[in-house]
PDB file of N, CA and C in Angstrom:
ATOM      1  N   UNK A   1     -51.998 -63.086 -88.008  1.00  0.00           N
ATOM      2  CA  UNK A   1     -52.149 -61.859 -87.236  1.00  0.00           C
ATOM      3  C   UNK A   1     -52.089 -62.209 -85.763  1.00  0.00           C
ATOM      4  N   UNK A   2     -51.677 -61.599 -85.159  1.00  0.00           N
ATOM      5  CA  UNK A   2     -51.296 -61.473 -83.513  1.00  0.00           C
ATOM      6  C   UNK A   2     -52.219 -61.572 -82.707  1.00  0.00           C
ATOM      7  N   UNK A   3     -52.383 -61.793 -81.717  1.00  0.00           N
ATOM      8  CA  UNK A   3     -53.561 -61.414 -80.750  1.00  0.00           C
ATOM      9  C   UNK A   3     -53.852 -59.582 -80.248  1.00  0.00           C
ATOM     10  N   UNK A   4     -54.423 -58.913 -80.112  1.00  0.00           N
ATOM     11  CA  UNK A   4     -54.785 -58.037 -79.203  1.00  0.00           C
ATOM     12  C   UNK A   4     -54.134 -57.522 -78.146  1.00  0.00           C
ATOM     13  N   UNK A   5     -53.285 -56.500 -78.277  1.00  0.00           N
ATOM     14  CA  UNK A   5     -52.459 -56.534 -77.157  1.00  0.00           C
ATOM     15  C   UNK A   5     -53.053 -55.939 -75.852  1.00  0.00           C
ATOM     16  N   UNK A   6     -54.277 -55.483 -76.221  1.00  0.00           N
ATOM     17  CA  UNK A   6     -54.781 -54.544 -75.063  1.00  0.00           C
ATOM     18  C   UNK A   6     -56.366 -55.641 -74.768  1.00  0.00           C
ATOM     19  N   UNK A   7     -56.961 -55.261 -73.734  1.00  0.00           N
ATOM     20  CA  UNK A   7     -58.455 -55.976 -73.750  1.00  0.00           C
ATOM     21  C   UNK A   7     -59.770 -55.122 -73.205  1.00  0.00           C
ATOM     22  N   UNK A   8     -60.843 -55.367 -73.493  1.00  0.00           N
ATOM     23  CA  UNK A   8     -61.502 -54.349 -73.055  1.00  0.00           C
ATOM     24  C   UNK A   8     -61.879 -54.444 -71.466  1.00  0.00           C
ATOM     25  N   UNK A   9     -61.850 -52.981 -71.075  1.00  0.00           N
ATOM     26  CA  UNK A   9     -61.474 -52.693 -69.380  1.00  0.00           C
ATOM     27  C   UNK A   9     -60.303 -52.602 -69.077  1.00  0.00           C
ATOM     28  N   UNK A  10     -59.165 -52.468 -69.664  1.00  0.00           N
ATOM     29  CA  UNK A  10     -57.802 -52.068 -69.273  1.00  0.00           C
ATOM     30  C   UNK A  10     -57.792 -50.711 -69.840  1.00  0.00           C
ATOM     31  N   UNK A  11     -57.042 -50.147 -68.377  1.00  0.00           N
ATOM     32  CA  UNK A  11     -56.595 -48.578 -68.225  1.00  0.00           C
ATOM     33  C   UNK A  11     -55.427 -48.453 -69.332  1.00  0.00           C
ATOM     34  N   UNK A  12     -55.369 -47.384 -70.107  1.00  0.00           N
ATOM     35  CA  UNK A  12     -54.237 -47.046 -71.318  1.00  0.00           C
ATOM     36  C   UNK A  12     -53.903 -45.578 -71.336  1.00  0.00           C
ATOM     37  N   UNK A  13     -52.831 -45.200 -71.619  1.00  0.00           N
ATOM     38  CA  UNK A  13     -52.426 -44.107 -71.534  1.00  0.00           C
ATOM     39  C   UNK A  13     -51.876 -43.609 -73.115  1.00  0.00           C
ATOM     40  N   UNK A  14     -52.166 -42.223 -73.232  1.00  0.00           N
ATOM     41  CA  UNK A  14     -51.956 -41.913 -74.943  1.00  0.00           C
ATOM     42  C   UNK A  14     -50.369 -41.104 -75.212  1.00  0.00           C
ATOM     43  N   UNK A  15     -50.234 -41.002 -76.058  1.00  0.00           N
ATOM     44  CA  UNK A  15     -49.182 -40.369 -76.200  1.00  0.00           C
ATOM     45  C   UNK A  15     -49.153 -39.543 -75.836  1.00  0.00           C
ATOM     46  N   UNK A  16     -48.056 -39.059 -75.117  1.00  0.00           N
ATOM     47  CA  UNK A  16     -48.001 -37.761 -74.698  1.00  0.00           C
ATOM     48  C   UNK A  16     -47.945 -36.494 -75.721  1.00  0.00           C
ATOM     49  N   UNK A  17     -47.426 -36.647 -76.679  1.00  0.00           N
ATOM     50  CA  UNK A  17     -47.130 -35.522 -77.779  1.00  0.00           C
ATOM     51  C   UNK A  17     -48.491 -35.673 -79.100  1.00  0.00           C
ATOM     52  N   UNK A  18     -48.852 -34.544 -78.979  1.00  0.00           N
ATOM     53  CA  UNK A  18     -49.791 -34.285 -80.391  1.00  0.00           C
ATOM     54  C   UNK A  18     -51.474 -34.460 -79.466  1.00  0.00           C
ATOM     55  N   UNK A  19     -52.545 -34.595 -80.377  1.00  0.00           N
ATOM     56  CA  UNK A  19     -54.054 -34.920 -79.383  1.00  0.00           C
ATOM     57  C   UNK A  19     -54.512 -36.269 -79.738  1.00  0.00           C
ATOM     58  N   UNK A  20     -55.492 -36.746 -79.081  1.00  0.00           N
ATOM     59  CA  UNK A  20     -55.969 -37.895 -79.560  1.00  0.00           C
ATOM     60  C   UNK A  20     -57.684 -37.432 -79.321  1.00  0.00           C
ATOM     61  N   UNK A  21     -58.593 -37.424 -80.341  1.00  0.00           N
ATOM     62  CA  UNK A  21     -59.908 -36.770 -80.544  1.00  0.00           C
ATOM     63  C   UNK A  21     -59.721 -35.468 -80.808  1.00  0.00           C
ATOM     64  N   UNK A  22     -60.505 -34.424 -80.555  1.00  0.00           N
ATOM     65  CA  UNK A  22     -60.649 -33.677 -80.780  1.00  0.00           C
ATOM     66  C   UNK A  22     -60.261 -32.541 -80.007  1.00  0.00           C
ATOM     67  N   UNK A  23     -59.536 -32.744 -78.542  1.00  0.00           N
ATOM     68  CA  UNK A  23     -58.420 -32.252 -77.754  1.00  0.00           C
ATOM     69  C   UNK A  23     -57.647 -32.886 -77.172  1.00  0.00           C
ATOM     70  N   UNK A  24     -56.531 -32.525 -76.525  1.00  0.00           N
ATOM     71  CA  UNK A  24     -55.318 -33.095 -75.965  1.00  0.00           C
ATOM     72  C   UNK A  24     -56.226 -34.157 -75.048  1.00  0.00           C
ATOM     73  N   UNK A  25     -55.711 -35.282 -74.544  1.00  0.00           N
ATOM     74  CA  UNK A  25     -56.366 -36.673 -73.793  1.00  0.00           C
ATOM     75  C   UNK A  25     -55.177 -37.294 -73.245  1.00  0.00           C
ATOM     76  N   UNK A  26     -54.865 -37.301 -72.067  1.00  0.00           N
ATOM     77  CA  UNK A  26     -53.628 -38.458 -71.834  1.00  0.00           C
ATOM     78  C   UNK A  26     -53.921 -40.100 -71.618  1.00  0.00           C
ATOM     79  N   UNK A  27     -55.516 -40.373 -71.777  1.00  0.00           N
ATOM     80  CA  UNK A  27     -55.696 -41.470 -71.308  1.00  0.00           C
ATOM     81  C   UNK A  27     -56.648 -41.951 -71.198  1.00  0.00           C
ATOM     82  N   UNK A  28     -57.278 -43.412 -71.485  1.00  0.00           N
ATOM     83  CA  UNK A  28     -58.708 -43.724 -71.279  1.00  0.00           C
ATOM     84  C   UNK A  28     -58.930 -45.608 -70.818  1.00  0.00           C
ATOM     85  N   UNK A  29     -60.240 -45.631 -70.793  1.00  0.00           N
ATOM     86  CA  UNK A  29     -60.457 -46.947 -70.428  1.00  0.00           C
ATOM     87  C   UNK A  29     -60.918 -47.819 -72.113  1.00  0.00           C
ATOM     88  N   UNK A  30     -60.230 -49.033 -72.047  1.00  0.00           N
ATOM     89  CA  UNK A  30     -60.708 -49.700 -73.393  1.00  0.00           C
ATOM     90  C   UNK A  30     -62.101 -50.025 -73.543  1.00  0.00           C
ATOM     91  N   UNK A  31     -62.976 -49.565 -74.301  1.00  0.00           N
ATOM     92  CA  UNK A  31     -64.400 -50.569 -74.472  1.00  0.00           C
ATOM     93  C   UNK A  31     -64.715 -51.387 -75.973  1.00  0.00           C
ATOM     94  N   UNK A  32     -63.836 -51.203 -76.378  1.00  0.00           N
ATOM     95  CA  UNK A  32     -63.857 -52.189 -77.526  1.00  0.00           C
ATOM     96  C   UNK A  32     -62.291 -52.156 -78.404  1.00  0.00           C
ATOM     97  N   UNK A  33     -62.707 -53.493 -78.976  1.00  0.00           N
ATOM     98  CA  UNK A  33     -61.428 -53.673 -79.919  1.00  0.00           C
ATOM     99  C   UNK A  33     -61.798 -53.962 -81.531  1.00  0.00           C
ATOM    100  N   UNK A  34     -61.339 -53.434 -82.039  1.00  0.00           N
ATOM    101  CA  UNK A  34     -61.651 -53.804 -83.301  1.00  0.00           C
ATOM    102  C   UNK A  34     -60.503 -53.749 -84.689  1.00  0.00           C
ATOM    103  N   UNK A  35     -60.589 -54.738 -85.146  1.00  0.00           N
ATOM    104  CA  UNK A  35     -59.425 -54.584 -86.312  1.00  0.00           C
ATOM    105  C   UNK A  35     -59.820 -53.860 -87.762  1.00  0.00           C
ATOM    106  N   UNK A  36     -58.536 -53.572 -87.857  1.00  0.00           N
ATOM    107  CA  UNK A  36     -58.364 -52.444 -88.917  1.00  0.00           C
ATOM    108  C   UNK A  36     -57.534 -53.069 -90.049  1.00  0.00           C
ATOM    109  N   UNK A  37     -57.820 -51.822 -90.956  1.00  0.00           N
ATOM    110  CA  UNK A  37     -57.704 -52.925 -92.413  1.00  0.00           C
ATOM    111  C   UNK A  37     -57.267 -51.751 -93.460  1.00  0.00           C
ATOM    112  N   UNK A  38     -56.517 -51.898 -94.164  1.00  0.00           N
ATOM    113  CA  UNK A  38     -55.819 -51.228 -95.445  1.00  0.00           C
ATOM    114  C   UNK A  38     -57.039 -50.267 -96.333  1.00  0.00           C
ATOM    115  N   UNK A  39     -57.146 -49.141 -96.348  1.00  0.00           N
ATOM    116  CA  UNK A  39     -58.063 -48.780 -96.828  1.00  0.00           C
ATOM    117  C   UNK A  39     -57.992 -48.743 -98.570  1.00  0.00           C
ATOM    118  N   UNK A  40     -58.577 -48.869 -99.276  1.00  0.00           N
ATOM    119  CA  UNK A  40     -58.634 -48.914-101.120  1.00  0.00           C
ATOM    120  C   UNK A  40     -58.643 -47.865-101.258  1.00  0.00           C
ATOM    121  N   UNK A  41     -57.382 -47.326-102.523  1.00  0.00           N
ATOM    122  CA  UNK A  41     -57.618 -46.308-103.068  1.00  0.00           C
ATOM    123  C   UNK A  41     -58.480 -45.480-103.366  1.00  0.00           C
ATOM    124  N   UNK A  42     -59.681 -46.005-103.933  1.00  0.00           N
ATOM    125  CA  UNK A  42     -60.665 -45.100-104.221  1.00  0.00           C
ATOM    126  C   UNK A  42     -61.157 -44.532-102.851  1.00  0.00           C
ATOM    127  N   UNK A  43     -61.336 -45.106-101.689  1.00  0.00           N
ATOM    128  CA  UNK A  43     -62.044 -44.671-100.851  1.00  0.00           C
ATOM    129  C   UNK A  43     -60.780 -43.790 -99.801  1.00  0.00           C
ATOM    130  N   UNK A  44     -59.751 -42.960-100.341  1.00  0.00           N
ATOM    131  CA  UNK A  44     -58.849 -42.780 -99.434  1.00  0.00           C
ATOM    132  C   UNK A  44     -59.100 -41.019 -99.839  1.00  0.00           C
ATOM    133  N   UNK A  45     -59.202 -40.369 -98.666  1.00  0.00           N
ATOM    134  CA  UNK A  45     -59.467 -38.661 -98.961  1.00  0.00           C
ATOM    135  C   UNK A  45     -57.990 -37.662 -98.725  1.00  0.00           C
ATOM    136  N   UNK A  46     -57.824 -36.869 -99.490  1.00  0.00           N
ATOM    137  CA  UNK A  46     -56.946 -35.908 -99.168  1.00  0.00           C
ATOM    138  C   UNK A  46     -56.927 -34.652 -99.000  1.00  0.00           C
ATOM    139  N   UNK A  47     -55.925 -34.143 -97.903  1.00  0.00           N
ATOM    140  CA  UNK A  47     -55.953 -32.354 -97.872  1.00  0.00           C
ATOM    141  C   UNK A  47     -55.849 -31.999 -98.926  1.00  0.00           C
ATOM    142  N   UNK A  48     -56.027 -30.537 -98.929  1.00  0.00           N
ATOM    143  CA  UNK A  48     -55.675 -29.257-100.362  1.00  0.00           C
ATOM    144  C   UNK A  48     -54.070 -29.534-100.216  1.00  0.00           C
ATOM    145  N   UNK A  49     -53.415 -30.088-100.148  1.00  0.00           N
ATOM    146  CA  UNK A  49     -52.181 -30.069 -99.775  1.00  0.00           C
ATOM    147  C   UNK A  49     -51.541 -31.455-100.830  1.00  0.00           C
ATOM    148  N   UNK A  50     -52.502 -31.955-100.597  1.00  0.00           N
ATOM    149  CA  UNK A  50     -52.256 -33.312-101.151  1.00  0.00           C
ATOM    150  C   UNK A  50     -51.758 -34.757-100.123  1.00  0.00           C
ATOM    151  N   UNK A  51     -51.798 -34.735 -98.944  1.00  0.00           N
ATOM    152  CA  UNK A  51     -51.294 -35.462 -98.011  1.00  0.00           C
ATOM    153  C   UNK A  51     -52.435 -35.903 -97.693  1.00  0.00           C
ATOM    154  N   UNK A  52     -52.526 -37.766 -97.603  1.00  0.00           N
ATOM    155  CA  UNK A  52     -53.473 -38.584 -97.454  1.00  0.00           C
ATOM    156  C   UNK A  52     -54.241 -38.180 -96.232  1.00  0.00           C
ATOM    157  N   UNK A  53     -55.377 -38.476 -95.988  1.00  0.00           N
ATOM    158  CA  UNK A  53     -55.921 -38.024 -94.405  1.00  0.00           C
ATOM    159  C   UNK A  53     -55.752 -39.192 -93.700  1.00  0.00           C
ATOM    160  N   UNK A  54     -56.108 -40.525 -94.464  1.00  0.00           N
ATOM    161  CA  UNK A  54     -55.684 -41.697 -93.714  1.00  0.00           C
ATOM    162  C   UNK A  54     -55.937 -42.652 -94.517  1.00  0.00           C
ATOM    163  N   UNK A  55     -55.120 -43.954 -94.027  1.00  0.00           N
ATOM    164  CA  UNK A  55     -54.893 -45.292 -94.722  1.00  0.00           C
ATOM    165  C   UNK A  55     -55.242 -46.095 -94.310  1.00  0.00           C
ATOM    166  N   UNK A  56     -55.901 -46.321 -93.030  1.00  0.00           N
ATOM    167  CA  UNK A  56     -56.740 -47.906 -92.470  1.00  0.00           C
ATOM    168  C   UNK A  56     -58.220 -47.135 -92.133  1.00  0.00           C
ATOM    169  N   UNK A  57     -58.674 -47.974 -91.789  1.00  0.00           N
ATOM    170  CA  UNK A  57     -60.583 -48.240 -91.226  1.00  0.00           C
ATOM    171  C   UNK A  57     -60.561 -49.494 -90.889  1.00  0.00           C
ATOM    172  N   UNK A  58     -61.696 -49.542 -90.377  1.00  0.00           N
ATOM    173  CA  UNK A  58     -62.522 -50.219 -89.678  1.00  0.00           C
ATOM    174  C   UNK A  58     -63.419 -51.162 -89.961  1.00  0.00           C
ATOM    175  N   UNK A  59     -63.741 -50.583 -91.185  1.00  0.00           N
ATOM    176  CA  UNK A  59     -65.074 -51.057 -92.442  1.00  0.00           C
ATOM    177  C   UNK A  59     -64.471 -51.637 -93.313  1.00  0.00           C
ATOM    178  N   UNK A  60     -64.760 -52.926 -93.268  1.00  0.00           N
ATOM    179  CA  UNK A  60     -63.863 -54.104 -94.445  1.00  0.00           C
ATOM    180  C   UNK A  60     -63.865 -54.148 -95.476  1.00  0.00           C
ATOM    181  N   UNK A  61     -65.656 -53.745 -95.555  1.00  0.00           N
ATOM    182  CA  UNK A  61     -66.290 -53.403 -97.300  1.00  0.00           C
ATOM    183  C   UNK A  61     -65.164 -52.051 -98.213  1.00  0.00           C
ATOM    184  N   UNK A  62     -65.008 -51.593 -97.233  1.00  0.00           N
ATOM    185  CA  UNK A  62     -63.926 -49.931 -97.830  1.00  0.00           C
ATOM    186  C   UNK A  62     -62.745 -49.975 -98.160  1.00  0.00           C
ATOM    187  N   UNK A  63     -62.367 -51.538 -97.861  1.00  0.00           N
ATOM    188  CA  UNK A  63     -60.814 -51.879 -97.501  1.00  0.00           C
ATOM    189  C   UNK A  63     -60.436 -52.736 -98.688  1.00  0.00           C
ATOM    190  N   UNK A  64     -59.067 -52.914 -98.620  1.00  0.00           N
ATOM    191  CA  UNK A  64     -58.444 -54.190 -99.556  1.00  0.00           C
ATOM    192  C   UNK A  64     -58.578 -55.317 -99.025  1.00  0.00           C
ATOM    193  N   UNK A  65     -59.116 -55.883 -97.613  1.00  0.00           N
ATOM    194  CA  UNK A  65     -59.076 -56.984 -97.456  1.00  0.00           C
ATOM    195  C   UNK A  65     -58.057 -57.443 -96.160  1.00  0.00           C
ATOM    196  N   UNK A  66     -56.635 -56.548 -96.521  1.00  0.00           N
ATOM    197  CA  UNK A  66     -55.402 -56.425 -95.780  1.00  0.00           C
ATOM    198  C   UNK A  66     -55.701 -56.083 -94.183  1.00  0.00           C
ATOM    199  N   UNK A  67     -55.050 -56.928 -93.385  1.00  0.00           N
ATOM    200  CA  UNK A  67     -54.918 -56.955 -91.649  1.00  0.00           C
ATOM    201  C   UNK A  67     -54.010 -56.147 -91.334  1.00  0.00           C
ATOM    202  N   UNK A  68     -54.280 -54.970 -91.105  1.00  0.00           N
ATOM    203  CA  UNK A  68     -52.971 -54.358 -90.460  1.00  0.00           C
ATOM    204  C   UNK A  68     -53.005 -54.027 -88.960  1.00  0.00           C
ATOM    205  N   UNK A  69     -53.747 -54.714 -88.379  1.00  0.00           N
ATOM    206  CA  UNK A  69     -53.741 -54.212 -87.090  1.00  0.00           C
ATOM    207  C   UNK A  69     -54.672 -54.041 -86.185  1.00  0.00           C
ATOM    208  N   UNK A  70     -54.873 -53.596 -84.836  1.00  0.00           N
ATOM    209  CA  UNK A  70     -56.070 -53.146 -84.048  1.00  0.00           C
ATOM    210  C   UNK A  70     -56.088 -51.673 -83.679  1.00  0.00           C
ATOM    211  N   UNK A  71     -57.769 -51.350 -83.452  1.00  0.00           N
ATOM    212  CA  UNK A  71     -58.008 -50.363 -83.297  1.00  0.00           C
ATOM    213  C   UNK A  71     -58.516 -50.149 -81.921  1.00  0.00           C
ATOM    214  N   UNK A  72     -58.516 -49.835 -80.952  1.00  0.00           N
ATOM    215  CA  UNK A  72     -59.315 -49.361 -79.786  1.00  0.00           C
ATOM    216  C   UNK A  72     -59.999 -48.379 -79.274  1.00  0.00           C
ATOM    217  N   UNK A  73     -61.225 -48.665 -79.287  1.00  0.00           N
ATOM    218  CA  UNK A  73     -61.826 -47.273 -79.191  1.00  0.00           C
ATOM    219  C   UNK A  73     -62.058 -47.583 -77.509  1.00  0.00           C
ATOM    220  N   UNK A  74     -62.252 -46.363 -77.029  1.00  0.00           N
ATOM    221  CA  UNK A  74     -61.130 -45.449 -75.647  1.00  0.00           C
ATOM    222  C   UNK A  74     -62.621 -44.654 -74.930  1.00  0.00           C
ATOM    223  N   UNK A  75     -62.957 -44.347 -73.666  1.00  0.00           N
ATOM    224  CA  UNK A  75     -63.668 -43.726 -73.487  1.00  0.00           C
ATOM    225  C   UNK A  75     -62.710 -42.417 -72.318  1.00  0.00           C
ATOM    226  N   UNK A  76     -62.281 -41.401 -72.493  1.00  0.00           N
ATOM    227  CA  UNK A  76     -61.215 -40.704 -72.032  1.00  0.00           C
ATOM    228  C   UNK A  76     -61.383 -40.557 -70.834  1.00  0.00           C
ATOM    229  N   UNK A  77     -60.671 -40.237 -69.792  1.00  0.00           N
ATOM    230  CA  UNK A  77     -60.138 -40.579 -68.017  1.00  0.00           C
ATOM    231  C   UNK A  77     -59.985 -39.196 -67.951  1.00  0.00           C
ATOM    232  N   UNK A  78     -60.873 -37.933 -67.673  1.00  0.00           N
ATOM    233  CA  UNK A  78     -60.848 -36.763 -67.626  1.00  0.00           C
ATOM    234  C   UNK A  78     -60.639 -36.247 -65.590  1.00  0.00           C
ATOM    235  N   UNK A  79     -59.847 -35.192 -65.557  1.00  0.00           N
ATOM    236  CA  UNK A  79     -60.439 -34.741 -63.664  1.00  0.00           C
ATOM    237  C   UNK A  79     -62.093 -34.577 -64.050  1.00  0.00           C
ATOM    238  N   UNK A  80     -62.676 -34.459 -62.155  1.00  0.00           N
ATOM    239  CA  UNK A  80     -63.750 -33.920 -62.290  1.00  0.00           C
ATOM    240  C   UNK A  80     -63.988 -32.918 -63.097  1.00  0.00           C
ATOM    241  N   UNK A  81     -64.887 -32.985 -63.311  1.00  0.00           N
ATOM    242  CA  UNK A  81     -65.812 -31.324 -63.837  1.00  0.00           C
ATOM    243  C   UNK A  81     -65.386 -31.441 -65.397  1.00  0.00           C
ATOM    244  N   UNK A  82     -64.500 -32.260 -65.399  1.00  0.00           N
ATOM    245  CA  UNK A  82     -64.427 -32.242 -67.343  1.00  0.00           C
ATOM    246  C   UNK A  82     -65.251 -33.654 -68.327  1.00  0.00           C
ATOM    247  N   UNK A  83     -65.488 -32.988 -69.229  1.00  0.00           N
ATOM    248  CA  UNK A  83     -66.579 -34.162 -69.876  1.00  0.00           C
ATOM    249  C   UNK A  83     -65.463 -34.828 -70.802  1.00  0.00           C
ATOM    250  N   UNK A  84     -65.655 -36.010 -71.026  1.00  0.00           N
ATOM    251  CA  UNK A  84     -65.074 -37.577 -71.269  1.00  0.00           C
ATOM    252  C   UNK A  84     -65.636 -37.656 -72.580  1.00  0.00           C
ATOM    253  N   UNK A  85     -64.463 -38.222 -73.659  1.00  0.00           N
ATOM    254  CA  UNK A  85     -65.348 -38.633 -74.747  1.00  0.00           C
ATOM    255  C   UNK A  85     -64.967 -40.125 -75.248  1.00  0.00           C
ATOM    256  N   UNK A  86     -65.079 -40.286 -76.232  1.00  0.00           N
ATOM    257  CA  UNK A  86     -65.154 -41.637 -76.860  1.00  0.00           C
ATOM    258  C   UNK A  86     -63.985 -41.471 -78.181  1.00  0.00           C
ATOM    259  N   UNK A  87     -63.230 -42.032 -78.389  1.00  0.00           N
ATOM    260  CA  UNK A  87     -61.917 -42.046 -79.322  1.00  0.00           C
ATOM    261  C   UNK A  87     -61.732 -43.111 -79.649  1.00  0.00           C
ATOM    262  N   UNK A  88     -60.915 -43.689 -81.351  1.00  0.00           N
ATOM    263  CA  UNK A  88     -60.487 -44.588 -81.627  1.00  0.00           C
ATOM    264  C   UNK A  88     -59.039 -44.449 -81.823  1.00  0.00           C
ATOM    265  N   UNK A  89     -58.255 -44.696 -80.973  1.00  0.00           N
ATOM    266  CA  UNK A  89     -56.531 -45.188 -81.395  1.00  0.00           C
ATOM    267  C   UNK A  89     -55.786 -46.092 -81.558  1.00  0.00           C
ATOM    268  N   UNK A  90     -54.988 -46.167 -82.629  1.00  0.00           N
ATOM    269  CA  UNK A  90     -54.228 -47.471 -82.798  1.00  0.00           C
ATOM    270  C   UNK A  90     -53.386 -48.279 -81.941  1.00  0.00           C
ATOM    271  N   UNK A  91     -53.241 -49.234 -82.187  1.00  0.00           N
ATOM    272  CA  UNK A  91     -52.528 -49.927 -81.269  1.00  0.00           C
ATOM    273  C   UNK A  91     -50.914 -49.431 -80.678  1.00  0.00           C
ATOM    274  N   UNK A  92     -50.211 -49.141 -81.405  1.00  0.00           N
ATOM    275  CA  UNK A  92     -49.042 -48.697 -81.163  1.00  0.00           C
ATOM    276  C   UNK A  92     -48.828 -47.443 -80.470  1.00  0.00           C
ATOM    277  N   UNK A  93     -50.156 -46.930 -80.605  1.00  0.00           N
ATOM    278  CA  UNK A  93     -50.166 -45.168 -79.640  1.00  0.00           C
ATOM    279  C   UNK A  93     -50.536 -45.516 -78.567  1.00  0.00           C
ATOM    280  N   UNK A  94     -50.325 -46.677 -77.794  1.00  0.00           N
ATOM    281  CA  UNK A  94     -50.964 -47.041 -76.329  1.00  0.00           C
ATOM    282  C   UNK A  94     -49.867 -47.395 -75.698  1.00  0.00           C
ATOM    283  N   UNK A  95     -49.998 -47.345 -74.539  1.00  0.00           N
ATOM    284  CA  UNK A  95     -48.973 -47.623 -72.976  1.00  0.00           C
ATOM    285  C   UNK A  95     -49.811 -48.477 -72.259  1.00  0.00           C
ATOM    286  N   UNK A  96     -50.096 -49.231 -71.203  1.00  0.00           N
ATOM    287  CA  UNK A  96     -50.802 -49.642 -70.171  1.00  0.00           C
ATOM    288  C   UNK A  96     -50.292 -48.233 -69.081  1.00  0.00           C
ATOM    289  N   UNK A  97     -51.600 -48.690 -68.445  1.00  0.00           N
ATOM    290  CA  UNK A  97     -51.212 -47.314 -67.285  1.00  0.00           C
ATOM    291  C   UNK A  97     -52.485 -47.501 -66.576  1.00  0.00           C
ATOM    292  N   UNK A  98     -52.185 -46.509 -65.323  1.00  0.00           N
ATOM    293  CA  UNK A  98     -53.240 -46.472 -64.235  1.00  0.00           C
ATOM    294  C   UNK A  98     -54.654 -45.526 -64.087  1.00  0.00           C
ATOM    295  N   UNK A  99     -55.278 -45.713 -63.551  1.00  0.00           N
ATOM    296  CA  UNK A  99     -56.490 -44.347 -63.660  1.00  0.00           C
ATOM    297  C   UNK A  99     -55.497 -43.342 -62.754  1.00  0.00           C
ATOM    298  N   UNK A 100     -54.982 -43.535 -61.866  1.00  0.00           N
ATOM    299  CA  UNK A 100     -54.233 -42.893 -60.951  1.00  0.00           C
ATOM    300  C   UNK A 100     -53.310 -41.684 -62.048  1.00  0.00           C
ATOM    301  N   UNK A 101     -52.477 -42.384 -62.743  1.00  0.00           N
ATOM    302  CA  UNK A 101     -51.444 -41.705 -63.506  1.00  0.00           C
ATOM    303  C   UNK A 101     -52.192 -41.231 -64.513  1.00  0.00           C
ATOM    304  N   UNK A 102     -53.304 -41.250 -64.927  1.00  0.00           N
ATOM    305  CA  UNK A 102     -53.906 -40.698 -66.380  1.00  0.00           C
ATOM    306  C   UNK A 102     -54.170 -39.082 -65.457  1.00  0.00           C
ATOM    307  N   UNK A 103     -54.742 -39.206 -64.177  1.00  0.00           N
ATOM    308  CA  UNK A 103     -55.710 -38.479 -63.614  1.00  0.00           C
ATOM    309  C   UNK A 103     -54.221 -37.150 -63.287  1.00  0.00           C
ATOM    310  N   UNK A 104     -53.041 -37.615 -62.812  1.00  0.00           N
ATOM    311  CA  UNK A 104     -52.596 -37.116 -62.314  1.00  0.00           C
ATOM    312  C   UNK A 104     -51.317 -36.863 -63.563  1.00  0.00           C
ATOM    313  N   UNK A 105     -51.198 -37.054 -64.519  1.00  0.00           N
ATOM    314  CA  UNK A 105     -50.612 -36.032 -65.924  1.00  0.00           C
ATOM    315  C   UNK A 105     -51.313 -35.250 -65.989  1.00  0.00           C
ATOM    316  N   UNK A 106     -52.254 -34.787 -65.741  1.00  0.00           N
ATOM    317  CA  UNK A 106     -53.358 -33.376 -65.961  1.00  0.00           C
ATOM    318  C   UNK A 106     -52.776 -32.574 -65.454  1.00  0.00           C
ATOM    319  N   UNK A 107     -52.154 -32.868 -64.312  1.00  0.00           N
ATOM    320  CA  UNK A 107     -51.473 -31.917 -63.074  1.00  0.00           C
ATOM    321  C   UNK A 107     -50.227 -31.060 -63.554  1.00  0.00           C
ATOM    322  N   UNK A 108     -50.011 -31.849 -64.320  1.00  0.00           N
ATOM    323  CA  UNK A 108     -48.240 -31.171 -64.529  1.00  0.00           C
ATOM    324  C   UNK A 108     -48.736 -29.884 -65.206  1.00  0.00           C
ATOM    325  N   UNK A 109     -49.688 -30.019 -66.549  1.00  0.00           N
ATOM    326  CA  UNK A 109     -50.641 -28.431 -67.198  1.00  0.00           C
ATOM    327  C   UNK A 109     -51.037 -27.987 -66.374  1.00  0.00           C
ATOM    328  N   UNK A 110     -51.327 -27.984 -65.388  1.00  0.00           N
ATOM    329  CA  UNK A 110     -52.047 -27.055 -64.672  1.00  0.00           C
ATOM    330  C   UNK A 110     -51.111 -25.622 -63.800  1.00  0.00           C
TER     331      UNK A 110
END
């Protein structure tokens, strides 16, 4: 398995398309890293639809064992007056980026 591509205290920027938490976020500071792992069938939940909700975690005990990767959980880079939360995203949904440029994609919605 690879090293970590990100470290904690580096500025990251999220995808632009879709949300990351529980509303749209363009961006946050890293405070932890943690690897993620293949989740076991039994412990895997699905919509009324039938479409998996998800396939890795965090929790090894829940898992097959399998390395697939890192996780970073994010504390979000909001303007003033908006409250900041705490998020976990995968590695591949990250950019490096500035507090400057997180602060100032807000702008273009506005």
């Amino acid at each position: 398995m690879s090293k970590a591509k990100f470290k904690v205290g580096q500025v990251v920027s999220f995808p632009s398309a879709g949300t990351v938490g529980d509303r749209a976020r363009n961006g946050g500071i890293v405070t932890a890293v943690e690897t993620i792992y293949e989740l076991k069938d039994e412990n895997k939940r699905f919509y009324p639809n039938g479409k998996c909700r998800g396939e890795l975690t965090t929790i090894k005990e829940l898992s097959k064992g399998t390395v697939k990767g890192y996780a970073y959980k994010c504390k979000t880079i909001q303007p003033n007056g908006f409250p900041s939360e705490i998020v976990m995203v995968e590695e591949f949904k990250l950019k490096v980026s500035t507090e400057g440029k997180v602060i100032n994609s807000y702008k273009i919605y506005a």
